[in-house]
N, C-alpha and C. Protein backbone atom coordinates (compact mmCIF):
# COMPACT_ATOMS: atom_id res chain seq x y z
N UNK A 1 15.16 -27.44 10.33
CA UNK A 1 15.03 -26.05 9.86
C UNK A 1 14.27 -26.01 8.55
N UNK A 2 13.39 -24.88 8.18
CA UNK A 2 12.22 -24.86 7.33
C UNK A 2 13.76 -24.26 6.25
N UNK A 3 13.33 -24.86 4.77
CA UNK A 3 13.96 -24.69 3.65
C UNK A 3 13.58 -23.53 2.67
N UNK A 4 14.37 -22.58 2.27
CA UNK A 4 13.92 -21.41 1.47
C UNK A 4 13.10 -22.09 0.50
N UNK A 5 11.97 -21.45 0.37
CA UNK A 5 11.62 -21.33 -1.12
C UNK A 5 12.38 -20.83 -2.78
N UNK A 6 12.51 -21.24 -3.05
CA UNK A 6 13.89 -20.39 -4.23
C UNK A 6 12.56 -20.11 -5.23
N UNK A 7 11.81 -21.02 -5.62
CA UNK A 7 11.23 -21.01 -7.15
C UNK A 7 10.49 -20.05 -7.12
N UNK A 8 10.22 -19.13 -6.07
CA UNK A 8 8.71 -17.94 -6.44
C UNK A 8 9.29 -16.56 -5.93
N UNK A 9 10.90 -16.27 -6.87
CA UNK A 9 11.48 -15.07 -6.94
C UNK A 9 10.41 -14.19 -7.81
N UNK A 10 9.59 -14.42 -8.41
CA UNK A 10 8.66 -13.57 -9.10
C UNK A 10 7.47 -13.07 -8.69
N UNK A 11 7.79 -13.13 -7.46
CA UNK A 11 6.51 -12.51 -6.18
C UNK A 11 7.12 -11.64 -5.36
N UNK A 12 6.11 -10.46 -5.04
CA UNK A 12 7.10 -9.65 -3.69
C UNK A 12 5.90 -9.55 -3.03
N UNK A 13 5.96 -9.12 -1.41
CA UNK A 13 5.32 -8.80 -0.66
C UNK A 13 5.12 -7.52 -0.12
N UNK A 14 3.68 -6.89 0.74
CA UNK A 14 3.82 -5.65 0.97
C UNK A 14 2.71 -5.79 2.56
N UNK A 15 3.69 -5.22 3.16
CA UNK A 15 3.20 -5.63 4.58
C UNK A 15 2.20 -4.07 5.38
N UNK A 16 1.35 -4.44 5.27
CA UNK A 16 0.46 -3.05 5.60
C UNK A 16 0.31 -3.08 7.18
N UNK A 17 1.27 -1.87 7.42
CA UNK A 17 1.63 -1.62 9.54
C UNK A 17 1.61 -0.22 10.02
N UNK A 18 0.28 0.29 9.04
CA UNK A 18 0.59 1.76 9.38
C UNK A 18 -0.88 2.15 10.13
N UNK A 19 -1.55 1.29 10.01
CA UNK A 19 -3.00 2.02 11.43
C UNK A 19 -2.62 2.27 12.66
N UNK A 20 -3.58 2.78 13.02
CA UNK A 20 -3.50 4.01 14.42
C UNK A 20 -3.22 2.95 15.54
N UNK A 21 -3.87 1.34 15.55
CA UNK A 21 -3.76 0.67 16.66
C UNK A 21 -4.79 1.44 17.86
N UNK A 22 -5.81 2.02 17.98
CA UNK A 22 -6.29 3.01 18.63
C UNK A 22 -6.98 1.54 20.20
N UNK A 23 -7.56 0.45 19.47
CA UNK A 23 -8.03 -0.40 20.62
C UNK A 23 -6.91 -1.32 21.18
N UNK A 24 -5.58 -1.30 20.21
CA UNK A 24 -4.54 -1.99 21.40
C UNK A 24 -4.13 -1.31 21.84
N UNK A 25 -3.68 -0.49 21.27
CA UNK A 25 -3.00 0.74 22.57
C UNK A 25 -1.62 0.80 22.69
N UNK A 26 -1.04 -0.01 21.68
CA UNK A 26 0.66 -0.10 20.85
C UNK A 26 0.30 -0.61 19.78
N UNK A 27 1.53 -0.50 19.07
CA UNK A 27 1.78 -0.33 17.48
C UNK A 27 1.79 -2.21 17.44
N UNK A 28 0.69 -2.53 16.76
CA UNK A 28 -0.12 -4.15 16.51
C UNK A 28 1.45 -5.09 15.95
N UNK A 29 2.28 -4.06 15.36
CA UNK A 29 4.04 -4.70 14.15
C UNK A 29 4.70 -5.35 16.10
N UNK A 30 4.41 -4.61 16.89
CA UNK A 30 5.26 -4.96 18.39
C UNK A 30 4.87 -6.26 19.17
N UNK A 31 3.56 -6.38 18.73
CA UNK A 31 3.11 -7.25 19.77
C UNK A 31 3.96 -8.81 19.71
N UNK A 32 3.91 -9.89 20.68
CA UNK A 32 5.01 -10.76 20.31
C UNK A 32 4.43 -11.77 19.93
N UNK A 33 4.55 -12.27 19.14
CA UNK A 33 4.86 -13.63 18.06
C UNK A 33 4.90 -14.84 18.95
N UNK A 34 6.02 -14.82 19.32
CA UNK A 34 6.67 -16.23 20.14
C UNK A 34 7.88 -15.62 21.35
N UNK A 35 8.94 -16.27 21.74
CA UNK A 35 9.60 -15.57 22.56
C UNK A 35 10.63 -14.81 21.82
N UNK A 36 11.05 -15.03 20.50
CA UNK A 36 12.06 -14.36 20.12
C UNK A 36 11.47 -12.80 19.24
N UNK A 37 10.48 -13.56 18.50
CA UNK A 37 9.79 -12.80 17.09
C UNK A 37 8.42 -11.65 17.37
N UNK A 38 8.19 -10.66 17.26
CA UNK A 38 7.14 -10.30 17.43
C UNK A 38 6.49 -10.10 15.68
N UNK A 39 5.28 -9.47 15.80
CA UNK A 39 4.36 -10.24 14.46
C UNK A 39 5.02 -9.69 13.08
N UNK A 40 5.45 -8.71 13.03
CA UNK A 40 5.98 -7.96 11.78
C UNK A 40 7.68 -9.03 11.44
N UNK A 41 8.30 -9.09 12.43
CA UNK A 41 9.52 -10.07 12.30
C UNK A 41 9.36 -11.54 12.02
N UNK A 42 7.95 -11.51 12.50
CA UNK A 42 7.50 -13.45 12.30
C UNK A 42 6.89 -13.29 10.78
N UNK A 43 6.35 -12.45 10.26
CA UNK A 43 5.65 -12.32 8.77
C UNK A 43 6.50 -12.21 7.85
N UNK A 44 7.62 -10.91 8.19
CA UNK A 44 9.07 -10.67 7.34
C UNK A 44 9.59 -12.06 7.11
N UNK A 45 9.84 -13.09 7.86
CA UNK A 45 10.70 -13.59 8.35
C UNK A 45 9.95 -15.22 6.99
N UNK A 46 8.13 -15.25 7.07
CA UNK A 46 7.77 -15.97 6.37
C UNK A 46 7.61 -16.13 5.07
N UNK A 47 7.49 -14.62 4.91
CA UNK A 47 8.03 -14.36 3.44
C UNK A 47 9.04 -14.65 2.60
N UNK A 48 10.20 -14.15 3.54
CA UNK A 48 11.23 -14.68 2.94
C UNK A 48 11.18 -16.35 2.67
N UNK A 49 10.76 -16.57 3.89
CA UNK A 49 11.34 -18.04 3.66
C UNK A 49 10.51 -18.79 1.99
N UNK A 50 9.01 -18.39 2.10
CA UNK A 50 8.57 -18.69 0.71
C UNK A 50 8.95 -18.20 -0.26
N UNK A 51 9.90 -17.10 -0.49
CA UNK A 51 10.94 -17.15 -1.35
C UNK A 51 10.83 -15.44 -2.25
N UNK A 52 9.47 -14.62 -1.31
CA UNK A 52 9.41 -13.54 -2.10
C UNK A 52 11.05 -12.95 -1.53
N UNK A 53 11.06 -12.06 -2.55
CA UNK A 53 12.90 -11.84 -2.68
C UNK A 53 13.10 -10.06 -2.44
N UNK A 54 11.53 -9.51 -2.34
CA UNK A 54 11.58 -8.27 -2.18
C UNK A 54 10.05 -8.01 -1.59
N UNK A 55 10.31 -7.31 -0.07
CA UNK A 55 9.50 -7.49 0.78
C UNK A 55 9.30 -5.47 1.48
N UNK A 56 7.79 -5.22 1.21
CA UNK A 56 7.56 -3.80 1.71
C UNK A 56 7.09 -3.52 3.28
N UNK A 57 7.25 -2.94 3.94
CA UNK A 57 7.13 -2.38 5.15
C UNK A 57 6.39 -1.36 4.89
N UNK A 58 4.92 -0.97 5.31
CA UNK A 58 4.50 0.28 5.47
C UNK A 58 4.05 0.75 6.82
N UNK A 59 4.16 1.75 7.62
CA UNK A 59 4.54 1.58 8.72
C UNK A 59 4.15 2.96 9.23
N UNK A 60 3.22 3.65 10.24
CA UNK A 60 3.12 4.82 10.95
C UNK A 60 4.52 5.22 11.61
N UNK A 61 4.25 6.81 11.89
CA UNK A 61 5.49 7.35 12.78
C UNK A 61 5.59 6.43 14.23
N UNK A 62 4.44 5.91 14.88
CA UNK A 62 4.65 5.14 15.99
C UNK A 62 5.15 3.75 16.10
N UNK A 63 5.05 3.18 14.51
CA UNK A 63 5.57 1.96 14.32
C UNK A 63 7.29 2.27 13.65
N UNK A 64 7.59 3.21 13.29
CA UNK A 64 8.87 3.94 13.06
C UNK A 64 9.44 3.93 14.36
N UNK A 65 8.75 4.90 14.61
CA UNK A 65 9.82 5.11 16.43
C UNK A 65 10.27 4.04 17.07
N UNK A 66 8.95 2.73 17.13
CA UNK A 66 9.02 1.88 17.84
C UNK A 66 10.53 0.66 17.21
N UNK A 67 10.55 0.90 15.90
CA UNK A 67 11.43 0.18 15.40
C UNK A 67 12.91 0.49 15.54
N UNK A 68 13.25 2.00 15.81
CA UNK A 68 14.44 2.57 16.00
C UNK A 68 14.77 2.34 17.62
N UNK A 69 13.84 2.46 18.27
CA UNK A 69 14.02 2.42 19.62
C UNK A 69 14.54 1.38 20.04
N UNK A 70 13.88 0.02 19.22
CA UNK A 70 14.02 -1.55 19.58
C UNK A 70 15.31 -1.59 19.02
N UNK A 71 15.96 -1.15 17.94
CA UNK A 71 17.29 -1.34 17.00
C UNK A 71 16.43 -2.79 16.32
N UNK A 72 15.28 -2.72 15.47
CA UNK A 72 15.20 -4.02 14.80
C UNK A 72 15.15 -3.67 13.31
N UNK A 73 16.17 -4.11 13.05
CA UNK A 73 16.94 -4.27 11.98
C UNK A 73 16.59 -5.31 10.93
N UNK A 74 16.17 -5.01 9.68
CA UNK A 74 15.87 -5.88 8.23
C UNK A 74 17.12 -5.88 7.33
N UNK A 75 16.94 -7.07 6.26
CA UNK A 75 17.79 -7.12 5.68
C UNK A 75 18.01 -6.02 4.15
N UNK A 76 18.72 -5.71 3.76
CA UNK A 76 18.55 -4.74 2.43
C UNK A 76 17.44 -5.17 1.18
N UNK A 77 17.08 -6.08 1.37
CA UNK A 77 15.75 -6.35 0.31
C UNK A 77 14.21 -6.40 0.95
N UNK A 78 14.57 -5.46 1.96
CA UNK A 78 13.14 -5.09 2.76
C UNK A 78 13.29 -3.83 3.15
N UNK A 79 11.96 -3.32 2.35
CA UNK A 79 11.99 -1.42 2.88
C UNK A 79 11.50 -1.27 4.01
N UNK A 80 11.65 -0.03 4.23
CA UNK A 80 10.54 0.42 5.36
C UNK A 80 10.06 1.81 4.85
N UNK A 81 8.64 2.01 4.74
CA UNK A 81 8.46 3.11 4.08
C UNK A 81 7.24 3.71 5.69
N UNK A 82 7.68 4.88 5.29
CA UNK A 82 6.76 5.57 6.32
C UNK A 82 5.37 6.50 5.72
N UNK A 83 4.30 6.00 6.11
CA UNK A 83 3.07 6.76 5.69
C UNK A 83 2.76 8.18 7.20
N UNK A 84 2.71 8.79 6.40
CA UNK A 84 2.82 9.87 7.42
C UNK A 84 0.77 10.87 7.13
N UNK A 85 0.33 9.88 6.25
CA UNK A 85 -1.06 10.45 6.24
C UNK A 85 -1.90 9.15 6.67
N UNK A 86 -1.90 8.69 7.87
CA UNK A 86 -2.48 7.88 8.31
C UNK A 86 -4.16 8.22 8.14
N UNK A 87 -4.64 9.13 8.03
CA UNK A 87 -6.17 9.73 7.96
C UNK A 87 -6.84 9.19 6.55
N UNK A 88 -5.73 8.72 5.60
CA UNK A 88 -5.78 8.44 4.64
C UNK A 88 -6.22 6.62 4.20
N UNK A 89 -5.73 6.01 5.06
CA UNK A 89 -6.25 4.39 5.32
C UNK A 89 -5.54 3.54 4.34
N UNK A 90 -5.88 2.34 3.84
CA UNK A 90 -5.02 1.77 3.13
C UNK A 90 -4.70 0.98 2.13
N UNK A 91 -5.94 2.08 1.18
CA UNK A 91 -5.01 2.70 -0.11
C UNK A 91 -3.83 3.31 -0.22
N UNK A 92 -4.12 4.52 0.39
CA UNK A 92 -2.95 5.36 0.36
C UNK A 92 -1.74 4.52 0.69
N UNK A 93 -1.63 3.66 1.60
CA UNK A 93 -0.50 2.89 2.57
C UNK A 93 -0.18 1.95 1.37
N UNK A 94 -1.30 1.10 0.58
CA UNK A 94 -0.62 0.53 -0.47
C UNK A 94 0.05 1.28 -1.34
N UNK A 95 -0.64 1.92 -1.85
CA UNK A 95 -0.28 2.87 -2.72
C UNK A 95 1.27 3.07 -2.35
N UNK A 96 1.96 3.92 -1.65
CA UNK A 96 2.98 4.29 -1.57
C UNK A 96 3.65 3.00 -1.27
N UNK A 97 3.27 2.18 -1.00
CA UNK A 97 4.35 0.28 -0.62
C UNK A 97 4.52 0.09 -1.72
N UNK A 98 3.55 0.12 -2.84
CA UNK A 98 3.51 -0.09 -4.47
C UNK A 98 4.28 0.30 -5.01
N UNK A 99 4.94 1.78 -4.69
CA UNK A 99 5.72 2.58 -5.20
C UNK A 99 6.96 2.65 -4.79
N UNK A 100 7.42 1.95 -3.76
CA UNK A 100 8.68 1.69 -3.03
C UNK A 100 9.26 0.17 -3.91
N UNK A 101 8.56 -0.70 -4.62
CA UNK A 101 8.90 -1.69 -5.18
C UNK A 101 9.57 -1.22 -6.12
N UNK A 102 10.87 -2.24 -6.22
CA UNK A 102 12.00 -1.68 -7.47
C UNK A 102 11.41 -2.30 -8.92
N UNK A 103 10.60 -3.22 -9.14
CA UNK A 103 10.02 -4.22 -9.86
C UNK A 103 8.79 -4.31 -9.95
N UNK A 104 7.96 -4.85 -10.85
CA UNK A 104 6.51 -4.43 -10.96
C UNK A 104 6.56 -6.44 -11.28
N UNK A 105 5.71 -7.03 -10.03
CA UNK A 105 5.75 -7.91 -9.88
C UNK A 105 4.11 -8.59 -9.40
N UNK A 106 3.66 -9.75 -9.28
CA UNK A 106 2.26 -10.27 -8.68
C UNK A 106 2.98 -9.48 -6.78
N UNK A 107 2.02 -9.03 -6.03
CA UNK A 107 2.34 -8.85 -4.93
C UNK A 107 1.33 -9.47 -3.93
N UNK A 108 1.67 -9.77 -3.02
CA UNK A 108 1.20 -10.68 -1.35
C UNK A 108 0.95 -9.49 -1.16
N UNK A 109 -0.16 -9.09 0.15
CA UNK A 109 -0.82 -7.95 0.29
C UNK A 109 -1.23 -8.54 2.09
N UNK A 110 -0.34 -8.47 3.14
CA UNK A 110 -0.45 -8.83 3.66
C UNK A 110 -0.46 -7.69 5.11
N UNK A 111 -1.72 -7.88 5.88
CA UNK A 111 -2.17 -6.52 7.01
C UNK A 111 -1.45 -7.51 8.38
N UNK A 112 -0.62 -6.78 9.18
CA UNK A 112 -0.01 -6.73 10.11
C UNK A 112 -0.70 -7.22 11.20
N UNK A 113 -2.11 -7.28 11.45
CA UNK A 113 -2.87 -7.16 12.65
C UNK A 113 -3.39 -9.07 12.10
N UNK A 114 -2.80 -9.85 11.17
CA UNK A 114 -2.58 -11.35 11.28
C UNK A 114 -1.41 -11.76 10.93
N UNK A 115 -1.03 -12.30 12.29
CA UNK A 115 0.33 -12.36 11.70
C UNK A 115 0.58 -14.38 11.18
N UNK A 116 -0.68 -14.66 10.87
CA UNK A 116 -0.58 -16.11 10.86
C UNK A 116 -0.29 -16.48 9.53
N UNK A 117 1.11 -16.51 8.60
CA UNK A 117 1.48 -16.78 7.42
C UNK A 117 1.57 -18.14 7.47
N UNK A 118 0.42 -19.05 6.37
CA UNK A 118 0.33 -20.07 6.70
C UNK A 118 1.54 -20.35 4.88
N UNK A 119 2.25 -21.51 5.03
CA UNK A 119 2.98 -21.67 3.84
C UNK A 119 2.22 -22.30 2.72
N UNK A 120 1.44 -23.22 3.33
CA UNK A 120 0.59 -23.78 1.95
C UNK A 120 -0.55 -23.33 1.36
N UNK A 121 -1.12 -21.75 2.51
CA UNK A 121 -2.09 -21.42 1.71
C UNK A 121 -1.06 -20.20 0.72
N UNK A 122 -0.15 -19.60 0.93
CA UNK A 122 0.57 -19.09 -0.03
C UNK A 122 0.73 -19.27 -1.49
N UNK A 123 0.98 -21.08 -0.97
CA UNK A 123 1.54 -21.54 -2.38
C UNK A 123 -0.02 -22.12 -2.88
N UNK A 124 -1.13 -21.92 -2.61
CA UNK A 124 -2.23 -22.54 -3.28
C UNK A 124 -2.50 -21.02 -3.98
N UNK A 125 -2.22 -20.20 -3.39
CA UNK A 125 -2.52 -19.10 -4.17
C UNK A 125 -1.51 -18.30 -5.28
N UNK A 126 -0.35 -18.96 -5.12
CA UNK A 126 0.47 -18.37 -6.02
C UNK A 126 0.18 -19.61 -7.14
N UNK A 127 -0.24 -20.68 -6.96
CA UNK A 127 -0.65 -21.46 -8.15
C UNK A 127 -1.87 -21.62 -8.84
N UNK A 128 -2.88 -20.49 -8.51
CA UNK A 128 -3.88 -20.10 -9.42
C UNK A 128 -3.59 -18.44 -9.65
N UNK A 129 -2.70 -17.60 -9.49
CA UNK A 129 -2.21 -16.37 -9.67
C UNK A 129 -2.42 -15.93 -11.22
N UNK A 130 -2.78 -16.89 -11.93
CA UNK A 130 -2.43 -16.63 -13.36
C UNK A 130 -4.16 -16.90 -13.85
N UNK A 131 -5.06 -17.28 -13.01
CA UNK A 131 -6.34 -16.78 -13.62
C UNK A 131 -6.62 -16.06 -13.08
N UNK A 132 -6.23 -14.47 -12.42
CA UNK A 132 -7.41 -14.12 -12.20
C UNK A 132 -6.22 -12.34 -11.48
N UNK A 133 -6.88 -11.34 -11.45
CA UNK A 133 -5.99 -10.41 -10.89
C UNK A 133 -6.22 -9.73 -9.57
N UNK A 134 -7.08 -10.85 -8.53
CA UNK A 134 -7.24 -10.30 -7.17
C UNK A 134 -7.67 -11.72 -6.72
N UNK A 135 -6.26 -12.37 -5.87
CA UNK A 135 -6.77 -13.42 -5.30
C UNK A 135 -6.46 -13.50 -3.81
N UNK A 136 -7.85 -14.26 -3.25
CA UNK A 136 -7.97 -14.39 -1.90
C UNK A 136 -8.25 -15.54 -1.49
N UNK A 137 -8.07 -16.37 0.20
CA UNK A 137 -8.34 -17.65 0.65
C UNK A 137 -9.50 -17.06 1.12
N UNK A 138 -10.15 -18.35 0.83
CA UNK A 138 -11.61 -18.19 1.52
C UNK A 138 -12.12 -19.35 2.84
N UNK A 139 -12.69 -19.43 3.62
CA UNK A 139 -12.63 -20.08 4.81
C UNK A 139 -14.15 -20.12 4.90
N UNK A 140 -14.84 -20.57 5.20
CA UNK A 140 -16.64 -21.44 5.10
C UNK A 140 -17.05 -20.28 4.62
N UNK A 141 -16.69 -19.81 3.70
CA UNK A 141 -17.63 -18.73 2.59
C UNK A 141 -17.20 -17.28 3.17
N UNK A 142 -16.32 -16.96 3.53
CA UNK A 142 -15.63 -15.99 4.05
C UNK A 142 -14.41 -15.33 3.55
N UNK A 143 -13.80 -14.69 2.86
CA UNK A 143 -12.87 -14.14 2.11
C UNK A 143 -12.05 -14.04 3.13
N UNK A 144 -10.77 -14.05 2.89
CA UNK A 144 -9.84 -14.16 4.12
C UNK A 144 -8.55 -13.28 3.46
N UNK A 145 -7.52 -12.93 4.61
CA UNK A 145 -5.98 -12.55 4.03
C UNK A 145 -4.79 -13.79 3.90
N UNK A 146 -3.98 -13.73 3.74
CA UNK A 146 -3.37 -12.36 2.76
C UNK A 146 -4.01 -12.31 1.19
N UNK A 147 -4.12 -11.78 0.35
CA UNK A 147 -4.29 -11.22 -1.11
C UNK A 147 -3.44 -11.33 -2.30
N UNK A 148 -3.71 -11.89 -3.13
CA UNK A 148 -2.58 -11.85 -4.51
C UNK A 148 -3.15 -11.25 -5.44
N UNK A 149 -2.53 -9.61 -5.64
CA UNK A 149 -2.39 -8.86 -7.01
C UNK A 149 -1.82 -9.44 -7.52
N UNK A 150 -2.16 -9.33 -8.87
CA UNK A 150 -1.09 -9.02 -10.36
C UNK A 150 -0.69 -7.74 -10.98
N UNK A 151 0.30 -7.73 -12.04
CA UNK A 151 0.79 -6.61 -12.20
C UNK A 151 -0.23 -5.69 -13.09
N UNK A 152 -1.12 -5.97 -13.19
CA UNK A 152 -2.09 -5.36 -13.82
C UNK A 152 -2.58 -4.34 -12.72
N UNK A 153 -3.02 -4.84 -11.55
CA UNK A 153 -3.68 -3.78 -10.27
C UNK A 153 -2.09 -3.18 -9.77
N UNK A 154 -1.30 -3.36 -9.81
CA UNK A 154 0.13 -3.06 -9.22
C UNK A 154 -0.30 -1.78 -9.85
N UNK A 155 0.24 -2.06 -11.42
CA UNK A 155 0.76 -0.73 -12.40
C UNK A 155 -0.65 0.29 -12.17
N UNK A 156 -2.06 -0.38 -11.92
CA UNK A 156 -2.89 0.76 -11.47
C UNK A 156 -3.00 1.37 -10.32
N UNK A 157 -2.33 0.71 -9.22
CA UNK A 157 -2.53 1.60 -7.96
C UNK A 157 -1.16 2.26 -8.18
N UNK A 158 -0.14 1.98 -9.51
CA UNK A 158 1.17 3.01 -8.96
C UNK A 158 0.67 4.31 -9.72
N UNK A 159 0.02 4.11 -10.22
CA UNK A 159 -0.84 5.38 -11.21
C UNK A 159 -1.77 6.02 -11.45
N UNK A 160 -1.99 5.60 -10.15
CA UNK A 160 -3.37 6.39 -9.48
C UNK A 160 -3.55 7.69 -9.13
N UNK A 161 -3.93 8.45 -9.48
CA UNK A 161 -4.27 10.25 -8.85
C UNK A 161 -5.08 9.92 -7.37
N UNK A 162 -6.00 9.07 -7.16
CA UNK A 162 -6.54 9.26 -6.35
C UNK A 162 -5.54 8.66 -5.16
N UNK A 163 -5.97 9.43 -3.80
CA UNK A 163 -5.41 8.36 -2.51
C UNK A 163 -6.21 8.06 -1.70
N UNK A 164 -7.61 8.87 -1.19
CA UNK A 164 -8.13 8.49 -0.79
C UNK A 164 -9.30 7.27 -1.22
N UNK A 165 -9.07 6.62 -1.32
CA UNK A 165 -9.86 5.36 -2.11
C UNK A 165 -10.57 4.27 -1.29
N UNK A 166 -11.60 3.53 -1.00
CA UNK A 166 -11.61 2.43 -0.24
C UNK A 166 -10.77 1.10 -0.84
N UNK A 167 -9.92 0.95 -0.29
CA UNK A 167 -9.35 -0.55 -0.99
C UNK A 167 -9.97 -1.24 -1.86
N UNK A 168 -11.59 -2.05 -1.22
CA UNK A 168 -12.35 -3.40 -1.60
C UNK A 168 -12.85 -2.71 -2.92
N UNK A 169 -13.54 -1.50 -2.92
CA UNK A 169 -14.48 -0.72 -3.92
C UNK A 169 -13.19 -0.60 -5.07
N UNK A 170 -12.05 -0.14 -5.12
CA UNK A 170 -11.10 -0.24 -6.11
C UNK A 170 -10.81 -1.21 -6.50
N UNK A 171 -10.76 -2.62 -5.80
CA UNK A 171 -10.52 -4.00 -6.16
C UNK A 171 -11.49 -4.68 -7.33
N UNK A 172 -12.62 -4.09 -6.37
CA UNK A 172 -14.29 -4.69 -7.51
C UNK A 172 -14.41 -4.48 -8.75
N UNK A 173 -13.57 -3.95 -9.22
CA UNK A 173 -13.13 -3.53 -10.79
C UNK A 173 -12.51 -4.65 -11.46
N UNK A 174 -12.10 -5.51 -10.83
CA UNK A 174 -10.96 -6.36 -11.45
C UNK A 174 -10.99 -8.24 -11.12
N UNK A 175 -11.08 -8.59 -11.96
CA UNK A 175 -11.56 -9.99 -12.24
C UNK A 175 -11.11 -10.83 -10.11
N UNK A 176 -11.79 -11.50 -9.88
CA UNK A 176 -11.21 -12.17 -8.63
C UNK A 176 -11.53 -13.95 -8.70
N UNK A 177 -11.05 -14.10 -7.76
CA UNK A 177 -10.69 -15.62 -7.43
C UNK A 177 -10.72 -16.11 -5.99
N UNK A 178 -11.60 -16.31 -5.10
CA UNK A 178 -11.30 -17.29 -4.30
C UNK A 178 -10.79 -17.99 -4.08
N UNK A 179 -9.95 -18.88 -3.25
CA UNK A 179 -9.22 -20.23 -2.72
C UNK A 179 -9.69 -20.56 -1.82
N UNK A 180 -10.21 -21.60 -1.82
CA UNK A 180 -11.09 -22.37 -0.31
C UNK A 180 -9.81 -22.81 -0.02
N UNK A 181 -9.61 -22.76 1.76
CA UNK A 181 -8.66 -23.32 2.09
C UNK A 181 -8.95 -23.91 3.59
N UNK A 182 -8.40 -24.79 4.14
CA UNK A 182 -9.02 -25.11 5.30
C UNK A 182 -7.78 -24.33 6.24
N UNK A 183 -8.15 -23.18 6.58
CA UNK A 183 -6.89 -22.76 7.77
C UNK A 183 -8.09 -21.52 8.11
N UNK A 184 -8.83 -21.92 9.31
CA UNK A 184 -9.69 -20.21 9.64
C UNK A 184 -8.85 -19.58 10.09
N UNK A 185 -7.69 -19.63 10.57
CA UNK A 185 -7.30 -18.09 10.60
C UNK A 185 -6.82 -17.04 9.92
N UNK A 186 -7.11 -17.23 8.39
CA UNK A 186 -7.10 -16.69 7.20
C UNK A 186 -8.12 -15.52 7.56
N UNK A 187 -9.13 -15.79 8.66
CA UNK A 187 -10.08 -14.50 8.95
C UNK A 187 -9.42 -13.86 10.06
N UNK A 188 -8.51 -13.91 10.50
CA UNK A 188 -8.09 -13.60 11.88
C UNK A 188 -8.10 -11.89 11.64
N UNK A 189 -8.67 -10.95 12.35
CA UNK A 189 -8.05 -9.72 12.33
C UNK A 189 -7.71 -9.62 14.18
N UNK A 190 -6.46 -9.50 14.32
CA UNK A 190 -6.50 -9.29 16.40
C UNK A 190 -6.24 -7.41 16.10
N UNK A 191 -7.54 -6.91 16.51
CA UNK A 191 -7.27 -5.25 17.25
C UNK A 191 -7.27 -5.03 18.49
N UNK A 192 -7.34 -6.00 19.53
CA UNK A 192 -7.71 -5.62 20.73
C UNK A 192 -6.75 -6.71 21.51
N UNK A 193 -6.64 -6.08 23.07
CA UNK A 193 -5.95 -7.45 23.84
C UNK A 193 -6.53 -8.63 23.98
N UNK A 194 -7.80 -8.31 24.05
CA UNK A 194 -8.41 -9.93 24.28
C UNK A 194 -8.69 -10.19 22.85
N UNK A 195 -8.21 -10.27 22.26
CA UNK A 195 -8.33 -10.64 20.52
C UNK A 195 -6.69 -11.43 20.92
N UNK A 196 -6.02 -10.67 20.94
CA UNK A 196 -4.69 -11.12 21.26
C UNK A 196 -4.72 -12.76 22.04
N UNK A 197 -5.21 -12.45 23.46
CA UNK A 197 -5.10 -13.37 24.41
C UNK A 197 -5.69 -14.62 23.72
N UNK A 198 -6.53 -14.10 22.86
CA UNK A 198 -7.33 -15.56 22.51
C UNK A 198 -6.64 -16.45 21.70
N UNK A 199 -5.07 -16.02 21.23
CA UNK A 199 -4.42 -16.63 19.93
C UNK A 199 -2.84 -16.71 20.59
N UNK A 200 -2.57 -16.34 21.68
CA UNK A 200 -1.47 -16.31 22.16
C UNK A 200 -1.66 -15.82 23.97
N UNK A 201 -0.48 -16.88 24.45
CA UNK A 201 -0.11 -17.06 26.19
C UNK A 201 0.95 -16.34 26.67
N UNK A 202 1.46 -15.63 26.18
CA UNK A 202 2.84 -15.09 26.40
C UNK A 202 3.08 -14.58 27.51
């Protein structure tokens, strides 16, 4: 059995699950993982284990429904926040995940539609976290997910007037950092079934 992380209580995560899904055709948080886990429960589930201690859910009304319907149930140090202006994209979706945090902390910035949480590119990035206030893995010259804010971009997207924003164009403001890492599926985005099929047999 994989061992908690304890030492990187000073990180939280924010899980972005609120797009339309318009080319899969269900809510991308449903699709399944493995036989037990589907992708939002396999990501929740990796987080924790690396030891962030406070973990965000942002989530459409169809990924809502879908969660009440299933009865899938999180533990009390994981929200679920509902974006109900999906037209809005995801700024706005951070934005309000930002604002559901009890703590103003470095945050994981992690989009639903990869659900491949690799553990050591985590920890390569939580150990250059401190030069730089937008860090990303990079894969043969390719910027990849998940993302490490600091509390510097935190406290500005919680204080933002604007919502409609492009994410990357708000980011470009603020010092960044690459991590070469050897794991390509740091580029993975799956929107479609055969995006799916190509990464899983189920």
């Amino acid at each position: 059995m994989k061992q908690k992380n304890s030492e990187v209580k000073e990180f939280s995560a924010i899980i972005l699950a609120a797009g339309e899904s318009s080319r899969m055709g269900i809510p991308k948080l449903s699709l399944s993982y493995d036989e037990s886990t589907n992708f939002l429960e396999h990501i929740v589930n990796e987080y924790e284990l690396f030891g962030c201690n406070e973990i965000v859910i942002v989530v459409n009304g169809q990924g809502k429904k879908y969660l009440k319907e299933n009865d899938i149930k999180f533990p009390e140090n994981i929200k679920i926040v509902l974006n109900a202006h999906t037209e809005l994209h995801r700024f706005y979706s951070l934005k309000i995940g930002v604002r559901a945090l009890s703590n103003t902390k470095p945050v994981f910035i992690h989009n639903v539609d990869n659900p491949f949480v690799n553990q050591r590119v985590l920890t390569e990035l939580v150990n250059k976290y401190k030069y730089a206030d937008y860090i990303n893995p990079q894969y043969n010259e390719k910027g990849g997910h998940p993302f490490l804010l600091s509390k510097t971009v935190i406290n500005d997207i919680k204080s933002s007037h604007e919502d409609k924003l492009h994410l990357k164009e708000f980011l470009n403001q603020y010092s960044r950092l690459r991590i070469k890492v050897d794991d390509e599926k740091v580029l993975v985005n799956i929107n479609t079934i055969d995006e799916y099929r190509t990464y899983f047999r189920l």
